[in-house]
Protein backbone atom coordinates (compact mmCIF):
# COMPACT_ATOMS: atom_id res chain seq x y z
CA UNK A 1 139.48 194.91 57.65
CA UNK A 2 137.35 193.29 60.57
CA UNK A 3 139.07 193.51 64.06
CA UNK A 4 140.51 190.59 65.47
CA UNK A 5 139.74 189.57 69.11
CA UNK A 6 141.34 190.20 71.83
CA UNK A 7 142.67 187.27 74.31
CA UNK A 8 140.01 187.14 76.67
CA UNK A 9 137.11 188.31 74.93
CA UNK A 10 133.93 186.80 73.61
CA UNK A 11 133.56 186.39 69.71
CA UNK A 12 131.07 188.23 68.27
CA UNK A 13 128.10 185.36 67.22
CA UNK A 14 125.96 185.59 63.84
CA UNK A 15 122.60 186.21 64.95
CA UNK A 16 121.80 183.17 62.51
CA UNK A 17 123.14 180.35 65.00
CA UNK A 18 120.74 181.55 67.87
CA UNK A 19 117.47 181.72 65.71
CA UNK A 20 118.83 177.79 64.71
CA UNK A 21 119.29 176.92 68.51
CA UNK A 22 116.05 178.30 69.69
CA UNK A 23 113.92 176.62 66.63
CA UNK A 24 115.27 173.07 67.58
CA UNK A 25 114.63 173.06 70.98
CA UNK A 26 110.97 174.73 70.53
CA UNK A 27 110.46 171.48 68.17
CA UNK A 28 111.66 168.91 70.48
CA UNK A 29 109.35 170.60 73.51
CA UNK A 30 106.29 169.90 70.76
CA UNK A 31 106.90 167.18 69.76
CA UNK A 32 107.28 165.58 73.35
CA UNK A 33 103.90 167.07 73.95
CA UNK A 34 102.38 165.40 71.18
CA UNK A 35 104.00 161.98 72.25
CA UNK A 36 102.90 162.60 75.66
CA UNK A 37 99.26 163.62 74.27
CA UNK A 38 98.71 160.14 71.91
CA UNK A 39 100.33 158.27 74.62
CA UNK A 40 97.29 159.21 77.13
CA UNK A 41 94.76 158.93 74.89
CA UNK A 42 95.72 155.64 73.38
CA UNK A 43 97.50 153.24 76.24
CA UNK A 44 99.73 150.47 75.66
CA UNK A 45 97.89 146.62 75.65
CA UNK A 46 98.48 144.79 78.83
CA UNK A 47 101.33 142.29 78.82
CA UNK A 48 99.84 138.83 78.85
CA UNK A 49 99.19 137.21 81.71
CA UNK A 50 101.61 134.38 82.95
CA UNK A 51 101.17 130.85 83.38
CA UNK A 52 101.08 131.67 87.12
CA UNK A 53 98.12 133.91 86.37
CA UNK A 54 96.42 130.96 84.63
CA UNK A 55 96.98 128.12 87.08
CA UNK A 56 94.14 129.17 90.09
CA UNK A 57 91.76 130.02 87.69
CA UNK A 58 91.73 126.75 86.35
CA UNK A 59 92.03 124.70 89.67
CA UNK A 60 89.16 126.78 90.94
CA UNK A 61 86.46 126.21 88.00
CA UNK A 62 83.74 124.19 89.83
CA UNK A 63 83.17 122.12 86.44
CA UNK A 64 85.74 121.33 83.29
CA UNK A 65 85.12 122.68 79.95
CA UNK A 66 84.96 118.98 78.71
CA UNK A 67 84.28 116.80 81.49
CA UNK A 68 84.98 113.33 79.88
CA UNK A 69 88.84 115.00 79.91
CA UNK A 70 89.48 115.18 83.53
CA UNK A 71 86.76 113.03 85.47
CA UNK A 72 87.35 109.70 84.10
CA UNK A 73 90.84 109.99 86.04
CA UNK A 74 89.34 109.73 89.48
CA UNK A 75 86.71 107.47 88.45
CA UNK A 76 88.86 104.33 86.92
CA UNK A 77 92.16 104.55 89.00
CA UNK A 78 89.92 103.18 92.11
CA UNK A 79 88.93 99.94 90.70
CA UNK A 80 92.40 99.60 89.03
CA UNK A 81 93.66 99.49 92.50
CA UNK A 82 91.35 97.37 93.88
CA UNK A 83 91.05 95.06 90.99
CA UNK A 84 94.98 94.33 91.60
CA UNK A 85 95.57 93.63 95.13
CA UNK A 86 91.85 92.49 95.99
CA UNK A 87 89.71 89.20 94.52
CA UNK A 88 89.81 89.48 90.97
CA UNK A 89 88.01 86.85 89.29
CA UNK A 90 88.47 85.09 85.95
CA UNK A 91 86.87 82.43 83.24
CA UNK A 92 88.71 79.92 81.27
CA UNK A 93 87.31 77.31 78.73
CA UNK A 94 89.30 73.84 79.11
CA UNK A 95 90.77 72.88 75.95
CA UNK A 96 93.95 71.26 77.31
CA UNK A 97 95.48 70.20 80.54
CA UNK A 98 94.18 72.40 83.24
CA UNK A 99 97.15 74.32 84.11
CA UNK A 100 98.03 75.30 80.65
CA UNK A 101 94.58 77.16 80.59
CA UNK A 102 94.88 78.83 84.07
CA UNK A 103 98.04 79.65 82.96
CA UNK A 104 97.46 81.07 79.63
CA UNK A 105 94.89 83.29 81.64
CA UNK A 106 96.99 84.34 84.59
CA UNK A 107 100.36 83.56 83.85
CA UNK A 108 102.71 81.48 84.83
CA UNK A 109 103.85 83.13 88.32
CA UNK A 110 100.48 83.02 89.65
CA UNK A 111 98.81 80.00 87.36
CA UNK A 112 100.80 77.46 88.80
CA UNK A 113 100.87 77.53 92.24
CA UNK A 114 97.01 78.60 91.39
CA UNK A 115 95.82 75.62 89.08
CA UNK A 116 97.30 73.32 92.57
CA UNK A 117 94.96 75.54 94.97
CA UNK A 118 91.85 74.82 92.46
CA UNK A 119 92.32 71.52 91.81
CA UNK A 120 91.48 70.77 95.98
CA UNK A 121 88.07 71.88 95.16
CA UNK A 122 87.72 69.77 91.71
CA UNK A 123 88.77 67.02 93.34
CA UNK A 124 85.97 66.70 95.49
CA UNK A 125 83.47 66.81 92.58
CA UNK A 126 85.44 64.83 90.09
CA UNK A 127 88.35 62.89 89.36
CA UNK A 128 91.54 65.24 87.74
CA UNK A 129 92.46 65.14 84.86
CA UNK A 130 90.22 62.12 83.97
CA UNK A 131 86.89 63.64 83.99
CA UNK A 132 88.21 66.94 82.47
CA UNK A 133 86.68 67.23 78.62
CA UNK A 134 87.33 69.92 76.21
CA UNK A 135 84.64 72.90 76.95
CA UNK A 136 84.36 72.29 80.33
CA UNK A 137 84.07 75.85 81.60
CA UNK A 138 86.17 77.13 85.09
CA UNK A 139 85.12 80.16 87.01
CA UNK A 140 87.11 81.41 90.11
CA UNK A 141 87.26 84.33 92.60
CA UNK A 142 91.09 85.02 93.85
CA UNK A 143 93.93 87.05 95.36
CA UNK A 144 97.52 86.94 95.61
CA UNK A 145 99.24 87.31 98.77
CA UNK A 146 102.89 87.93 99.50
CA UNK A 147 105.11 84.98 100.35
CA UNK A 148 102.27 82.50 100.24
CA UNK A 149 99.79 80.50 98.03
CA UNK A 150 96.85 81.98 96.07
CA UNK A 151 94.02 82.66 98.34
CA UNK A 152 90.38 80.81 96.12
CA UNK A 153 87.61 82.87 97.65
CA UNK A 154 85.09 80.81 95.05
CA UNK A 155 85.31 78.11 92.24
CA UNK A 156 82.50 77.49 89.27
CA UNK A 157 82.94 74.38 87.27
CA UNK A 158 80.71 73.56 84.20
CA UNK A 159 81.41 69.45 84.14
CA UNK A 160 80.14 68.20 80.21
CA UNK A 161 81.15 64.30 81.74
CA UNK A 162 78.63 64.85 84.19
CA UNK A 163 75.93 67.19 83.23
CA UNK A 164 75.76 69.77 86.12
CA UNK A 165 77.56 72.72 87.45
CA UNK A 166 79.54 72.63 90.45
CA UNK A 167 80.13 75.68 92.63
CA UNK A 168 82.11 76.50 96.19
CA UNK A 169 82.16 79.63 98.07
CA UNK A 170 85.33 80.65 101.38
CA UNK A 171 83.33 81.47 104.53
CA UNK A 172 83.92 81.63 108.02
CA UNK A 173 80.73 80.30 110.63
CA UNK A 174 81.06 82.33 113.58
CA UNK A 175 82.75 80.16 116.58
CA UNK A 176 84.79 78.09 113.54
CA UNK A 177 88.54 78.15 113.86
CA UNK A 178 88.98 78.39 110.01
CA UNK A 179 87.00 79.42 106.79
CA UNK A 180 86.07 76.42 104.94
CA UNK A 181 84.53 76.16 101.67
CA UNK A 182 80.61 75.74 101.21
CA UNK A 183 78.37 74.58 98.14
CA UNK A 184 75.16 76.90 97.44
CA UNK A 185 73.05 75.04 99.69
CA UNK A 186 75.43 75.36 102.63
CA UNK A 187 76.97 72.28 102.95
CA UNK A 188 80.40 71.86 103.39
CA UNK A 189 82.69 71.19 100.18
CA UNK A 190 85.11 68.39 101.78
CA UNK A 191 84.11 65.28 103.54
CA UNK A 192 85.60 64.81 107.43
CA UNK A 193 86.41 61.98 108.95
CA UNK A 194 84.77 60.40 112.21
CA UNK A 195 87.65 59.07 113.50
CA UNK A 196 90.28 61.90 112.65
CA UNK A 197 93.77 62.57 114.06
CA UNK A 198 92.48 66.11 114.73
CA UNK A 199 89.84 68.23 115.86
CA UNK A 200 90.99 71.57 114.05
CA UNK A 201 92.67 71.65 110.83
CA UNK A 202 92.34 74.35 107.97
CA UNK A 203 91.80 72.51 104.80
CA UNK A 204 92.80 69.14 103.39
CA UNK A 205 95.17 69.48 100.63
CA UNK A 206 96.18 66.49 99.43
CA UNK A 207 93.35 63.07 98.36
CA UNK A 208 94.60 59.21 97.57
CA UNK A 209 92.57 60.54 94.47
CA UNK A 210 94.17 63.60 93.14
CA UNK A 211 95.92 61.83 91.06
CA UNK A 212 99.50 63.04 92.51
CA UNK A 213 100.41 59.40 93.33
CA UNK A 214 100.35 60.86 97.19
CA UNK A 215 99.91 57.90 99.68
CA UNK A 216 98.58 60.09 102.51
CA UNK A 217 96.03 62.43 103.37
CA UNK A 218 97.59 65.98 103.85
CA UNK A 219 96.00 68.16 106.61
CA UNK A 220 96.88 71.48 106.58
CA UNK A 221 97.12 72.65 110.40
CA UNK A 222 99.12 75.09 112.52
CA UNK A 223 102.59 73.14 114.10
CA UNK A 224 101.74 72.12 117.58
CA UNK A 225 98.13 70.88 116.87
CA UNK A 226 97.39 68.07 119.15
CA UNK A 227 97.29 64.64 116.99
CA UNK A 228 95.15 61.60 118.15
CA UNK A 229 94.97 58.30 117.36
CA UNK A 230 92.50 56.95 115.00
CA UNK A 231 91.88 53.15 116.65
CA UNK A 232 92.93 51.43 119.17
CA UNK A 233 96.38 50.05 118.98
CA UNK A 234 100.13 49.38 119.64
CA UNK A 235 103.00 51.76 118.70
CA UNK A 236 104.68 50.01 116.25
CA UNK A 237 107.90 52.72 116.08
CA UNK A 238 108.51 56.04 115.93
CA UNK A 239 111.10 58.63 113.71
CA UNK A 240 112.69 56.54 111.11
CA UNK A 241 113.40 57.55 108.39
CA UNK A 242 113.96 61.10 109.89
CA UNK A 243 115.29 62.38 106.79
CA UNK A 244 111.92 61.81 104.90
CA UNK A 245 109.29 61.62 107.52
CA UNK A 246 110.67 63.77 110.09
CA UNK A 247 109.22 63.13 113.59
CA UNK A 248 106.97 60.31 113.34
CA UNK A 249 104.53 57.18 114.82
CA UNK A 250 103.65 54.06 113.30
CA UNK A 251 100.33 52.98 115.22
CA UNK A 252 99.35 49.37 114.55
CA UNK A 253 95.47 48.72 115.25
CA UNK A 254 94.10 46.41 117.90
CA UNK A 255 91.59 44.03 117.23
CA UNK A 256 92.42 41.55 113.78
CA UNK A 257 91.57 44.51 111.49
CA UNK A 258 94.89 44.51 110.65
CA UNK A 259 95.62 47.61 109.91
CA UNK A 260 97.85 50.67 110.50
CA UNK A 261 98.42 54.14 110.63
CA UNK A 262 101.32 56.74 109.81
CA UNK A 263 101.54 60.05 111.36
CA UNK A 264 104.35 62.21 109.91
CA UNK A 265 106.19 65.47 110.09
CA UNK A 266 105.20 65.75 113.57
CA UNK A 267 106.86 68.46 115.64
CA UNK A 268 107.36 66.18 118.26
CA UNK A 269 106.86 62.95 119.58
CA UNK A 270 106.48 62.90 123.83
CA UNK A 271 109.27 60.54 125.41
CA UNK A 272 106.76 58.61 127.26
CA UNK A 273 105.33 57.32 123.63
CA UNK A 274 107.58 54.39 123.00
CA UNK A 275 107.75 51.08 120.57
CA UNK A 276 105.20 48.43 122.05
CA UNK A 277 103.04 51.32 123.94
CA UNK A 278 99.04 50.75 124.30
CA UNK A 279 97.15 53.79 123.53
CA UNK A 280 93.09 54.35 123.07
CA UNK A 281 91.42 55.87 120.11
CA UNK A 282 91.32 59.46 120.38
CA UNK A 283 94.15 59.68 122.90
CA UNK A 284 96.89 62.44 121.85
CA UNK A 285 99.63 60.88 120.81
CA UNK A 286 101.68 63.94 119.71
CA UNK A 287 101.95 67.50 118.29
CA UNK A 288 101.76 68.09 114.56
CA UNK A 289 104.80 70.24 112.87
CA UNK A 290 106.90 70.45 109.72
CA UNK A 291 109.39 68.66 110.06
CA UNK A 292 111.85 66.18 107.29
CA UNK A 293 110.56 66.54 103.60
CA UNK A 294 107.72 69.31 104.12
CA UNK A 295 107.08 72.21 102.79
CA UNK A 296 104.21 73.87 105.41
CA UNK A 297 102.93 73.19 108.71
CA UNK A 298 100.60 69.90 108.10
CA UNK A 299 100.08 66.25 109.22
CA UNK A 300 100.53 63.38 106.57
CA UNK A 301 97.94 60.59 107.54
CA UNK A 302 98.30 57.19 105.88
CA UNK A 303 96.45 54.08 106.28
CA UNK A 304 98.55 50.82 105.62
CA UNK A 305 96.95 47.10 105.41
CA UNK A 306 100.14 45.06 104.83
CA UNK A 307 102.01 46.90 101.60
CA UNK A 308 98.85 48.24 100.37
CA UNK A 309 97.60 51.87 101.27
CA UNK A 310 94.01 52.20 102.15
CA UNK A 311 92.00 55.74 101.47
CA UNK A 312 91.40 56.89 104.76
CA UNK A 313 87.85 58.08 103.30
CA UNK A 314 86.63 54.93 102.31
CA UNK A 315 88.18 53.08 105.65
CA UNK A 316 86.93 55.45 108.14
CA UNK A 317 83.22 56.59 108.68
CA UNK A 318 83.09 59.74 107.01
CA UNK A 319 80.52 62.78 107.60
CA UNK A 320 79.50 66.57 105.62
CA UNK A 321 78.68 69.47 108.05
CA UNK A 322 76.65 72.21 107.03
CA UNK A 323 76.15 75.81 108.21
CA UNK A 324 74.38 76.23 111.28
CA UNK A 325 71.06 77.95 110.27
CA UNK A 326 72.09 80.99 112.20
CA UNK A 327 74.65 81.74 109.61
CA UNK A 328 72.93 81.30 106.75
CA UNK A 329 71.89 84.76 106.01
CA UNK A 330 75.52 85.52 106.26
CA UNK A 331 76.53 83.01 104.40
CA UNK A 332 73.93 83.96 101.90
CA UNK A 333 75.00 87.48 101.81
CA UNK A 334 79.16 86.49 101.04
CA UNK A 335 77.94 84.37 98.20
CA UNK A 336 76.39 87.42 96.47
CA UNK A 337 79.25 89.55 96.86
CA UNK A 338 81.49 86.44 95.14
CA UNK A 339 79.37 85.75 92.83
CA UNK A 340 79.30 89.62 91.84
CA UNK A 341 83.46 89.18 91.11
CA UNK A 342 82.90 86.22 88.48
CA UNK A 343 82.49 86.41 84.74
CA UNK A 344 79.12 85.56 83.33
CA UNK A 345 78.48 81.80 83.65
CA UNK A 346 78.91 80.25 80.24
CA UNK A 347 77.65 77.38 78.80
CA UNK A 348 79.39 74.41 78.64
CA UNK A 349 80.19 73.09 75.40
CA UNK A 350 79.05 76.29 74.03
């Protein structure tokens, strides 16, 4: 019978379990070193790189893989943005009342107050809307502005009535107060009158023949622009109709002729000018404004013979300036550039 321990003592161990022991741990030390071995000799791949990785190389390649990918980008957005808040110019074939083809090209924000600004050059060529046939063919050169009216730089009209083509280009003579608008040959677009109630005005934008049924000649002129009298004559009155005409002088001329001028939506009218006053041709007479029914700065002119209104073009002597020689080569040079912004002249009727 075996002996049974004592309390205290060690058991006596089979000399099985250490042989066990020893042979596991010698095969976990090997097979360490062979993991440790193939581990050396054949390395893990390299995590991918990350987009942050990726990013400078591209930015810093000197030229894309495809080109036509990224360059176009630079290359269109520039005339996009010049295109829309520079001249832009346009082409419309008349098949219709004027406005419904500037319109239908433009839209209607911009076509109407647009198709008004044009139709001050037409009108000096031809009479609107009578002489307007289907085909006719308009060109113009433009730009909006903010809080204003259109800005026409140039205007092409192809006239099938008349045969010929009409053209007008914006340009400023050096020592002129305002740009005005000149034909090819450098001859001014509107007719001025001899005798006029002023020296400097911008542009005339309203014609007995316009066909707006407007009794006066519209000069469009800073307020305060001295006003003169176009004949000798007698103040007939001044402001009535205050509502309507705002600040105003009737001027009845000396002399039989019989007849007699209006000047209103004047700023003011001087106290010393009073009803039965003499006053000279030429002499300032008053200041010109915006005052009753107007819309802008501008001085209505209207000739009167009794009841009947008299075109102040056809009354008075009338003269065309040109461009000073000078300013030709200037002038020359802006027409180019304008010309340059307009579709391809098309012809009319075709």
């Amino acid at each position: 019978m075996p002996e049974m321990p004592t309390l205290g003592s060690q058991p006596k161990q089979s000399p099985v379990v250490p042989v066990a022991i020893t042979a596991v741990v010698v095969g976990l030390i090997s097979g360490g070193l062979y993991w440790v071995r193939n581990s050396e000799a054949e390395p893990a791949p390299a995590p991918a790189p990350t987009p942050a990785a990726v990013v400078p190389q591209v930015a810093e390649a000197p030229v894309p893989l495809d080109p036509t990918a990224a360059a176009p980008v630079a290359v269109v957005a520039a005339p996009i943005v010049a295109a829309k808040n520079g001249p832009r110019g346009f082409q419309v074939k008349i098949n219709g009342p004027l406005e419904s083809a500037i319109v239908g090209s433009e839209g209607k924000e911009v076509g109407a107050p647009l198709t008004q600004v044009i139709n001050r050059s037409l009108v000096w060529w031809l009479r609107v809307p009578q002489d307007l046939l289907k085909g006719d063919v308009l060109s113009v050169v433009y730009e909006t502005r903010d809080g204003q009216e259109p800005l026409v730089h140039a205007v092409r009209f192809e006239s099938r009535k008349l045969g010929k083509t009409f053209e007008a280009y914006r340009f400023k003579p050096a020592g002129d107060g305002f740009p005005r608008y000149y034909h090819a040959d450098a001859s001014e677009l509107e007719e001025r009158l001899l005798d006029s109630p002023l020296d400097s005005y911008e542009q005339i934008t309203s014609l007995l023949r316009d066909g707006r049924k407007h009794k006066g000649v519209d000069f469009k002129t800073a307020v305060g622009t001295p006003v003169r009298a176009t004949f000798d004559g007698t103040v007939e009155r001044k402001n009535w109709n205050f509502r309507g005409n705002g600040n105003s002088i009737e001027l009845k001329e000396s002399g039989g002729q019989g007849r007699s001028a209006l000047f209103l939506h004047l700023s003011e009218v001087p106290k010393t000018v009073t009803s039965g006053m003499k006053v000279k041709k030429g002499e300032v007479i008053a200041k010109s404004g915006n005052t009753g029914h107007s819309f802008a700065p501008h001085l209505h002119y209207q000739l009167m013979r009794g009841d009947t209104v008299i075109d102040p073009f056809t009354s008075h002597k009338t003269t065309r300036v040109s461009i000073p020689a000078t300013e030709r080569p200037a002038f020359e040079k802006r027409m180019v550039e304008l010309k340059a912004l307009m579709p391809a002249t098309e012809i009319a009727g075709g």
